[in-house]
C-alpha atoms as a PDB file:
ATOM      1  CA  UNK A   1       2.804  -3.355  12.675  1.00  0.00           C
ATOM      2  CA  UNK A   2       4.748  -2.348   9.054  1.00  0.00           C
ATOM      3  CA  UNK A   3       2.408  -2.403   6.271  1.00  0.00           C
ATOM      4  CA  UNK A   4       3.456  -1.475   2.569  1.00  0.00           C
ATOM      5  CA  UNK A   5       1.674   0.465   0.129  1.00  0.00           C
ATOM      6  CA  UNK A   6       2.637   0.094  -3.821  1.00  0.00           C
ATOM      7  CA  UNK A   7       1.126   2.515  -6.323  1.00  0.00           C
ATOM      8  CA  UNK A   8       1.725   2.995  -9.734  1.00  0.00           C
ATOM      9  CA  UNK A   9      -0.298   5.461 -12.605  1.00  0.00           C
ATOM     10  CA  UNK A  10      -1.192   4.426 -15.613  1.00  0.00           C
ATOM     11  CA  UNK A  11      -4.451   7.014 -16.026  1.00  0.00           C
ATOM     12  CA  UNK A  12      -5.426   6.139 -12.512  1.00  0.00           C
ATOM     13  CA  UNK A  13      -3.564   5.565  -9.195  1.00  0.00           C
ATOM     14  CA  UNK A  14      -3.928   2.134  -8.478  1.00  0.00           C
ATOM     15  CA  UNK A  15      -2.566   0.553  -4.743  1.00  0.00           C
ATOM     16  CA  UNK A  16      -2.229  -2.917  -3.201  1.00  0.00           C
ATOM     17  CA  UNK A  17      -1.343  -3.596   0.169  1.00  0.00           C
ATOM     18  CA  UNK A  18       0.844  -5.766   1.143  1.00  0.00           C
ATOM     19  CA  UNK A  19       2.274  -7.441   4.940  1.00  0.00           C
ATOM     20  CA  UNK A  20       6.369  -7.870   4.022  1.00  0.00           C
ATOM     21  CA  UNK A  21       8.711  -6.095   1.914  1.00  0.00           C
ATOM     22  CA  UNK A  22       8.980  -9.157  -0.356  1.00  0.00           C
ATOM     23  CA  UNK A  23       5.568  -8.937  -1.337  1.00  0.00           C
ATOM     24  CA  UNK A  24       5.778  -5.420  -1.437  1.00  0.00           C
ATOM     25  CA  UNK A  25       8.734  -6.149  -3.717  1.00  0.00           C
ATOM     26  CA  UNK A  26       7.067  -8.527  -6.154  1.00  0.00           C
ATOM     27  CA  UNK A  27       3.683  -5.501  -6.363  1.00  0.00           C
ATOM     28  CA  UNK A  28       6.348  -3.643  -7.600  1.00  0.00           C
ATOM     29  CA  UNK A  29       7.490  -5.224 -10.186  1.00  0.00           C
ATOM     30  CA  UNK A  30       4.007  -6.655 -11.064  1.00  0.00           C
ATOM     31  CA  UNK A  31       2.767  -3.606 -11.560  1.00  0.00           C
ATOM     32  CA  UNK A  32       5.451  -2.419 -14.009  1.00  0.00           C
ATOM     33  CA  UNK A  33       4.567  -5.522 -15.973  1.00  0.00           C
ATOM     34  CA  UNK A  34       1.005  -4.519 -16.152  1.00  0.00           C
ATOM     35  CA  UNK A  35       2.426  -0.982 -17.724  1.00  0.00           C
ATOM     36  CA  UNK A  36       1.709   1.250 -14.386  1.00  0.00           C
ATOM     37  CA  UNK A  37       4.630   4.437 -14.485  1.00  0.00           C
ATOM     38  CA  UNK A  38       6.062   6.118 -11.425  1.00  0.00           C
ATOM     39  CA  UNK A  39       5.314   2.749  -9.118  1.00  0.00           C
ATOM     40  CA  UNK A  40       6.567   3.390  -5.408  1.00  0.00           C
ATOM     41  CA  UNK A  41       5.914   1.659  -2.218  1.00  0.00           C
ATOM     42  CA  UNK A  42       5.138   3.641   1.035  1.00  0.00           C
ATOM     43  CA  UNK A  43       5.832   1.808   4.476  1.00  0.00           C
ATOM     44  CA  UNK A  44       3.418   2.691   7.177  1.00  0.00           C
ATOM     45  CA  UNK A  45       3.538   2.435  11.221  1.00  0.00           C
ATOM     46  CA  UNK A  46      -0.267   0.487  11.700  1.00  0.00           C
ATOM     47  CA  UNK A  47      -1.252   0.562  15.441  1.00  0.00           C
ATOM     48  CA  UNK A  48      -2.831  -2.866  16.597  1.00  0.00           C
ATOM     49  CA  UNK A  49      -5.130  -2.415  19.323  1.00  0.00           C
ATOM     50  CA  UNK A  50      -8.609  -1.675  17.815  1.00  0.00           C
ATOM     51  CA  UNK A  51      -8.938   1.976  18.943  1.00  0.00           C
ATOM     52  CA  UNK A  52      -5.827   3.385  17.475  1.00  0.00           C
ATOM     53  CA  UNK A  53      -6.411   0.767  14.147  1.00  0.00           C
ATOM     54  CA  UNK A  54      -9.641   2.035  13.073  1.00  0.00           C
ATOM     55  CA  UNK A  55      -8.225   5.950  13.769  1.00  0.00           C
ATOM     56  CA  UNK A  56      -5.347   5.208  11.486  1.00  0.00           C
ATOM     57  CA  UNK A  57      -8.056   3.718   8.707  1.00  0.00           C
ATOM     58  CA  UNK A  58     -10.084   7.054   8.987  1.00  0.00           C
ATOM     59  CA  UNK A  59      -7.462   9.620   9.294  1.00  0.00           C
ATOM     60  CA  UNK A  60      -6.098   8.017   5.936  1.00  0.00           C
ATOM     61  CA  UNK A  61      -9.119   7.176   3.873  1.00  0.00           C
ATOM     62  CA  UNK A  62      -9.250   3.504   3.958  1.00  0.00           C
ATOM     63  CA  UNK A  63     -11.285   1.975   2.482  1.00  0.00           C
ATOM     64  CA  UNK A  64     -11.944  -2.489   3.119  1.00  0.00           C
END
């Protein structure tokens, strides 16, 4: 499963997740609106099955 990750600075990092490059498309430019700098979006390979999910939410700091 493709999930997207769009951060921006502004002070802080702030991220938001999102399920389709649309979405991650409209983060983006949300996020410029709210006066973030250097916004990017990250795509990122999410195994399914519960073993290899919650590894993938340790090994990179998830937090829900």
């Amino acid at each position: 499963m493709k999930l997207y990750q769009t951060a921006g600075e502004n002070g802080d990092v702030h991220a938001r997740w999102a399920g389709s490059q649309a979405d991650a498309s409209k983060q983006r430019v949300a996020l410029k609106k709210e006066g973030y700098r250097n916004v990017q979006t990250a795509e990122h390979d999410v195994p399914t099955d519960k073993a290899g999910l919650l590894g993938w939410l340790n090994e990179n700091g998830v937090v829900v």
